[in-house]
N, C-alpha and C. Protein backbone atom coordinates (compact mmCIF):
# COMPACT_ATOMS: atom_id res chain seq x y z
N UNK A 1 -11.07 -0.45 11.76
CA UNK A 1 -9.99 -0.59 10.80
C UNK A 1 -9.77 0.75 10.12
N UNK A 2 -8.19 1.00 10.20
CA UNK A 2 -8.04 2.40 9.21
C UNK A 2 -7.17 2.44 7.79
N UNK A 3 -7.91 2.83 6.96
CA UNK A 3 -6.80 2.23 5.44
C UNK A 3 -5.75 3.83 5.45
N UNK A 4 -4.88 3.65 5.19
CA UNK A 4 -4.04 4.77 4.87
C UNK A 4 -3.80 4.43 3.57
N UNK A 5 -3.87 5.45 2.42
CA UNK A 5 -3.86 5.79 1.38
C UNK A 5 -2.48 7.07 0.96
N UNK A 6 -1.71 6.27 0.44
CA UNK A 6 -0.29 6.46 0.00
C UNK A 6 -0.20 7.00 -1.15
N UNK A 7 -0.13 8.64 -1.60
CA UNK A 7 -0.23 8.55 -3.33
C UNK A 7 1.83 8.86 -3.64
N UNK A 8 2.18 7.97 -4.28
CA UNK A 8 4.00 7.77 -4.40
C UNK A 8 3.92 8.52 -6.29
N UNK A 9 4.76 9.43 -5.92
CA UNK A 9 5.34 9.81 -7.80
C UNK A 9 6.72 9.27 -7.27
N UNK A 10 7.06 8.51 -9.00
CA UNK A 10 8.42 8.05 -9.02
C UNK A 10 9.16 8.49 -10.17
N UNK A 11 10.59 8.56 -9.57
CA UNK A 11 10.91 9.34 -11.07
C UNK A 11 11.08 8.77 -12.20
N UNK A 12 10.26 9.13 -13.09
CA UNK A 12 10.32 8.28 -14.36
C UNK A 12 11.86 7.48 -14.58
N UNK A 13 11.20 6.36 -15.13
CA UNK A 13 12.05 5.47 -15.68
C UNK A 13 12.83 4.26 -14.23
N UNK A 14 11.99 4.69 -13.18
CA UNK A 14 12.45 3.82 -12.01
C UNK A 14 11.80 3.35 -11.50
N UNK A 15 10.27 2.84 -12.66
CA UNK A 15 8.78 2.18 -12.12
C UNK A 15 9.71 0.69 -12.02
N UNK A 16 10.27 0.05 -12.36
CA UNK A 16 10.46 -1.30 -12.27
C UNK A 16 10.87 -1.44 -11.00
N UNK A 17 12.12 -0.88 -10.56
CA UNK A 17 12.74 -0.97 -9.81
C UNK A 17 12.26 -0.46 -8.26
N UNK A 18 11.35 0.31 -8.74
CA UNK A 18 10.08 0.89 -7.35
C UNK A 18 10.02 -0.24 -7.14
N UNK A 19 8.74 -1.20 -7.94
CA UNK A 19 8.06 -2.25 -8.08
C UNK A 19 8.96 -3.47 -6.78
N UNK A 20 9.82 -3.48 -7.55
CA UNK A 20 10.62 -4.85 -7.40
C UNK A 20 11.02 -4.08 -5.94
N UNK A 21 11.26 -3.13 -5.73
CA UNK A 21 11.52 -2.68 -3.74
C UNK A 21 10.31 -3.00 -3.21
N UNK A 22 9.38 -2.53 -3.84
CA UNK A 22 7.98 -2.56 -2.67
C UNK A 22 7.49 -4.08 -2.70
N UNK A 23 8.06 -4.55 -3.90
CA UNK A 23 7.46 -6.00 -3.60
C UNK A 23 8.13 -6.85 -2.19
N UNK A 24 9.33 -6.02 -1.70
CA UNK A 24 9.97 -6.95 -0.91
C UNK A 24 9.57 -5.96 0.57
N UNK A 25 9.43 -4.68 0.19
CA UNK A 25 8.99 -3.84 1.43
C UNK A 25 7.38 -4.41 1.93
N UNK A 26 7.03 -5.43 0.97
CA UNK A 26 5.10 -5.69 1.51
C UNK A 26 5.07 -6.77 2.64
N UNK A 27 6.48 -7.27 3.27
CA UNK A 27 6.87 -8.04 3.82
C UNK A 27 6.98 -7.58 5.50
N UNK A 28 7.97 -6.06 5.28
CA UNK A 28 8.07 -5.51 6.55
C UNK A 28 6.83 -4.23 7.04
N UNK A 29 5.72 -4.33 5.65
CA UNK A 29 4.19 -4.10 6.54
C UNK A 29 3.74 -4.67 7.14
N UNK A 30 3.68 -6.09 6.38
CA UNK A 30 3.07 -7.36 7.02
C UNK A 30 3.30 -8.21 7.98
N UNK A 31 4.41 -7.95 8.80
CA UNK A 31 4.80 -7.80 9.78
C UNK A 31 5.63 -7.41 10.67
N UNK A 32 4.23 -6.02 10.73
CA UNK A 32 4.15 -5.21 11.33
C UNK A 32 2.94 -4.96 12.20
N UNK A 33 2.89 -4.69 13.89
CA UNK A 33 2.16 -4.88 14.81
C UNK A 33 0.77 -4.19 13.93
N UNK A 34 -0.88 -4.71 13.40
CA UNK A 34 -1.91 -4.01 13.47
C UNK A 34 -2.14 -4.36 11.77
N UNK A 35 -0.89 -4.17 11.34
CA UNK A 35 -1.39 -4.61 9.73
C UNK A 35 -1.72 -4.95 9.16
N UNK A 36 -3.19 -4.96 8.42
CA UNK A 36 -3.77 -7.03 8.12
C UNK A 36 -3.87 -6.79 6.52
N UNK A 37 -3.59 -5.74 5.44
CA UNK A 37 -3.21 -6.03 4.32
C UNK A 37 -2.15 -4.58 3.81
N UNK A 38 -1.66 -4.77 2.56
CA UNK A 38 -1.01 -4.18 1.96
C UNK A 38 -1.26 -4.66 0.14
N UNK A 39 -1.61 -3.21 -0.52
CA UNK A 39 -1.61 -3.39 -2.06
C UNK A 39 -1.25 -1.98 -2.38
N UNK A 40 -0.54 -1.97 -3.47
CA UNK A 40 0.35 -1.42 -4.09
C UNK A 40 -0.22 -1.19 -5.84
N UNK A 41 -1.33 -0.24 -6.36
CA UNK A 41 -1.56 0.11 -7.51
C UNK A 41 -1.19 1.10 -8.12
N UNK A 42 -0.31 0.99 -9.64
CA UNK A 42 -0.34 1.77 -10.63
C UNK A 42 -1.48 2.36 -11.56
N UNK A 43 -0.91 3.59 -11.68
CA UNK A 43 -2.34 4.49 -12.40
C UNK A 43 -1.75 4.00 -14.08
N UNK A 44 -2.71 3.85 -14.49
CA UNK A 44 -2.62 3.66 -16.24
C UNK A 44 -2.28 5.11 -17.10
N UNK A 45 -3.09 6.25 -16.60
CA UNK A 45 -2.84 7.28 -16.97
C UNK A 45 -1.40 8.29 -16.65
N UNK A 46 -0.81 8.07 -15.74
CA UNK A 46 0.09 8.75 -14.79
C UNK A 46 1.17 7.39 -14.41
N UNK A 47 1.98 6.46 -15.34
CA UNK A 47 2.10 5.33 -14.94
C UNK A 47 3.69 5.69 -13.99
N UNK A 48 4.19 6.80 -13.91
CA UNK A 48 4.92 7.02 -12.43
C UNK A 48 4.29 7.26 -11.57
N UNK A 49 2.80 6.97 -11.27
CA UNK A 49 2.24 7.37 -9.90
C UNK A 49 1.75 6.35 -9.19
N UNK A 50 1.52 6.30 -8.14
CA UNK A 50 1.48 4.57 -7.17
C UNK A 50 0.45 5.00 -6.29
N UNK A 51 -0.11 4.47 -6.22
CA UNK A 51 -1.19 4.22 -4.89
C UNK A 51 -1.14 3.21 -4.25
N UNK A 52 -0.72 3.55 -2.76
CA UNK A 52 -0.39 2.17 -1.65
C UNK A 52 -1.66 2.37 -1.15
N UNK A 53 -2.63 0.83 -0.56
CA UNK A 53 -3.46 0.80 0.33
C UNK A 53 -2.56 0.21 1.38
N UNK A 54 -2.68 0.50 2.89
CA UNK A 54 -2.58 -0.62 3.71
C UNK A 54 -3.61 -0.45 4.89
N UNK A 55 -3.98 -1.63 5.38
CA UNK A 55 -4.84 -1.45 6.32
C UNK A 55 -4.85 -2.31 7.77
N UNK A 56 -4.94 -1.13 8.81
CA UNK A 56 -4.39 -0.96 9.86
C UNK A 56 -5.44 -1.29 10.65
N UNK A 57 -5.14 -2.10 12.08
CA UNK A 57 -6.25 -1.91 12.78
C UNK A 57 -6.32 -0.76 13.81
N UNK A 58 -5.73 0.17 14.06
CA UNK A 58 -5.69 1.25 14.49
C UNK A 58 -5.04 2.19 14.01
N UNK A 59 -4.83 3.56 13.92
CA UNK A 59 -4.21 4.59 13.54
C UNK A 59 -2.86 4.87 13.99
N UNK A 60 -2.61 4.11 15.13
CA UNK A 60 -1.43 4.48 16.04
C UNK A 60 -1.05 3.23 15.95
N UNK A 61 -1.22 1.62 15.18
CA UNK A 61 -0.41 1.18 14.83
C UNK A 61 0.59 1.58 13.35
N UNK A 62 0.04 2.45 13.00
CA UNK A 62 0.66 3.19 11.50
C UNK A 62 1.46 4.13 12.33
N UNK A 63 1.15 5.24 12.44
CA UNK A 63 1.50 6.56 12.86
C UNK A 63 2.90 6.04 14.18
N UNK A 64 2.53 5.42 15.34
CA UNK A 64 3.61 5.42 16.48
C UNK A 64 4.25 3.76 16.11
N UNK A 65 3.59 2.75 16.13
CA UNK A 65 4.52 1.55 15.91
C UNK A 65 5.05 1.39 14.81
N UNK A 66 4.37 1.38 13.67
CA UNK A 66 5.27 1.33 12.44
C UNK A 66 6.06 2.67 11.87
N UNK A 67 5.73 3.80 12.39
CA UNK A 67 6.76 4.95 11.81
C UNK A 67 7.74 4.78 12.97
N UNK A 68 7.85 4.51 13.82
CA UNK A 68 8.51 4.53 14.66
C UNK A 68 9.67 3.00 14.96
N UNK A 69 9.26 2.19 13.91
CA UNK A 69 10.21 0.77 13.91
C UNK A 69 10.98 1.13 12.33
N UNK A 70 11.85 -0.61 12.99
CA UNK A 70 13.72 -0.51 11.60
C UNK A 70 12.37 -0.71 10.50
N UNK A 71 11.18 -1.34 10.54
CA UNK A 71 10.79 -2.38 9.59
C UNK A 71 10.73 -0.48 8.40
N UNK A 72 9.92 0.69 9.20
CA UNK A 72 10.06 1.81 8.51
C UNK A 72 11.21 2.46 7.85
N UNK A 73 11.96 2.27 8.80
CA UNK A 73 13.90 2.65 8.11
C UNK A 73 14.20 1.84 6.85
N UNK A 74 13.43 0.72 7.11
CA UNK A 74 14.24 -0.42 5.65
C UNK A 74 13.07 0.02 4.60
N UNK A 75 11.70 0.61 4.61
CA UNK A 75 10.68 0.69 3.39
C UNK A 75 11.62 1.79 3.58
N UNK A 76 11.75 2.71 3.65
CA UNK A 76 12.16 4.61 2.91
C UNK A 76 13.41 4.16 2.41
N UNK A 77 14.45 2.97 3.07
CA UNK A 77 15.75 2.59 2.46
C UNK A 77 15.63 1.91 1.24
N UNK A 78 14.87 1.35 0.68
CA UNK A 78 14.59 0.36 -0.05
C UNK A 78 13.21 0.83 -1.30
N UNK A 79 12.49 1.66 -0.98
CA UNK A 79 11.59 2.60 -1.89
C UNK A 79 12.48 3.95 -1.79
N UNK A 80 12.79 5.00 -1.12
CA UNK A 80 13.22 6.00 -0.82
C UNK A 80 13.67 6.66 -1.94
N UNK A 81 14.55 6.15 -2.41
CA UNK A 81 15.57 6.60 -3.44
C UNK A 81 14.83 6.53 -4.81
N UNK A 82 13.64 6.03 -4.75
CA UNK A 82 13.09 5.97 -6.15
C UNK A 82 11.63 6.98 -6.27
N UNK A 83 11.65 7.78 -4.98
CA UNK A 83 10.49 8.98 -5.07
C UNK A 83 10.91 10.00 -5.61
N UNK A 84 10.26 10.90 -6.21
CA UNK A 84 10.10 11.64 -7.04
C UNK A 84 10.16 13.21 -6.32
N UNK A 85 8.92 12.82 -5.09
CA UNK A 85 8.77 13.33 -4.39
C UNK A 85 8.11 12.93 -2.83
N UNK A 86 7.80 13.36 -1.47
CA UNK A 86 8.11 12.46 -0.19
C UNK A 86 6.09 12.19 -0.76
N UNK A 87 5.90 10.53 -0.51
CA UNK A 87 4.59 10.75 -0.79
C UNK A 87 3.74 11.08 0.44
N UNK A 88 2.61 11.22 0.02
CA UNK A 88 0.99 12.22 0.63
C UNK A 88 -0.03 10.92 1.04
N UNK A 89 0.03 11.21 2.07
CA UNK A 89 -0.37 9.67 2.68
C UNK A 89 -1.66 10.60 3.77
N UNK A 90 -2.99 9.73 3.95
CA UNK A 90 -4.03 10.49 4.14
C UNK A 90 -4.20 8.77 4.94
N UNK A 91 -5.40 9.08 5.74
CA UNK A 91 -6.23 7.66 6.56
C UNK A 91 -7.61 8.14 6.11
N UNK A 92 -8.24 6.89 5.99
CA UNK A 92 -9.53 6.98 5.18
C UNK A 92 -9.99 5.59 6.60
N UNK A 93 -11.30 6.22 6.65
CA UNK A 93 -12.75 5.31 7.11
C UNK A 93 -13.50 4.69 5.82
N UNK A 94 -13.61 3.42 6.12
CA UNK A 94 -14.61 3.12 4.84
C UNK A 94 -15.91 3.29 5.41
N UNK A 95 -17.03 4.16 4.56
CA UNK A 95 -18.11 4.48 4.77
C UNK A 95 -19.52 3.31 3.65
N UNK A 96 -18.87 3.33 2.78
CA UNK A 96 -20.02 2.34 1.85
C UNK A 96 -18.97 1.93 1.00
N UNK A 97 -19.47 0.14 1.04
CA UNK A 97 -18.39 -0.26 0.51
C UNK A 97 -19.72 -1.49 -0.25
N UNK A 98 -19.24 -2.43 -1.55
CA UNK A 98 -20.04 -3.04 -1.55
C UNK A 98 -19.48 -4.29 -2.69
N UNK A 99 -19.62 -5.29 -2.61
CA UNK A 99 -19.03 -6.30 -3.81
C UNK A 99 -19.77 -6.87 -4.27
N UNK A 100 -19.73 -7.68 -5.66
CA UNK A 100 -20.11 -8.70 -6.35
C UNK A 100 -20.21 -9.92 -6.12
N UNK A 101 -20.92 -10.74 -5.66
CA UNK A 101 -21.13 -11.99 -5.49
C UNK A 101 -21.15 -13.02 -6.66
N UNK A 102 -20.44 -14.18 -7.13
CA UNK A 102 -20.50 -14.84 -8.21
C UNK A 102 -21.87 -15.56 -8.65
N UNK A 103 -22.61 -15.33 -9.33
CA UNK A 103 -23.66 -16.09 -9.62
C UNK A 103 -24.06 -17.78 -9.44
N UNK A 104 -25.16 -17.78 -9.23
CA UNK A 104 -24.98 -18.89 -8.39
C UNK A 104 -24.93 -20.27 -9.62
N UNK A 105 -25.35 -19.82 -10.62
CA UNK A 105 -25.38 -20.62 -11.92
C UNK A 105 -23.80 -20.88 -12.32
N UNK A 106 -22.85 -19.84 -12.43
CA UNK A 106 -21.96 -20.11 -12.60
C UNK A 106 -20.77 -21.19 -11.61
N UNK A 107 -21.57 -20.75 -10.57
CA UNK A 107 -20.57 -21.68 -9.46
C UNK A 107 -20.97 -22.56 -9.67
N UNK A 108 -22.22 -23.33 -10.02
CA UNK A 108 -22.59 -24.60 -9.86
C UNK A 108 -21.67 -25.67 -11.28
N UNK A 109 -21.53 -24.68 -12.13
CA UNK A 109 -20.84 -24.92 -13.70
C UNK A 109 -19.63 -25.24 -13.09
N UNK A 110 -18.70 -24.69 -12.42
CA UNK A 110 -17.69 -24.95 -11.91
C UNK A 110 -17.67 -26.07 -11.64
């Protein structure tokens, strides 16, 4: 699995309207050949700046099938106009990753 890591500046005052595009662009990731998630986080500090995860099961379903399909023409048509600047998009390996498990006392409370 490969996550590509999206960093988006938007031009101030067009965070809503980013928002409300990418909420409908998380549709033509998701199906899209290889794709098995998509999330979309704002920085608290920098709140025109966006960080897209999506994660791919190969590199060349990002890079040749999805840059290369309409589903890509309609995200740059539909986010496009609200970048700041073209974003900086990198592929990351996860190397150590690790989560929290709910206690088992609490689940049983449930």
């Amino acid at each position: 699995m490969i996550k590509e890591l999206a960093e988006i500046d938007i031009k101030p005052g067009q965070e809503q309207a980013f928002e409300a595009a990418a909420a409908i662009a998380r549709d033509l990731f998701l199906g899209s050949k290889g794709c098995i998630a998509f999330r979309l986080h704002r920085s608290i500090e920098q709140p025109s700046r966006y960080r897209m995860f999506v994660e791919w099961e190969t590199i060349e379903d990002h890079m040749i099938e999805f840059r290369n399909s309409d589903a890509f023409l309609e995200w740059r048509r539909l986010c496009g106009p609200h970048f700041q600047s073209p974003p900086r998009v990198e592929h990351l390996l996860i190397i150590v990753e690790g989560h929290n498990e709910p206690a088992a006392d609490s689940i049983a409370a449930e």
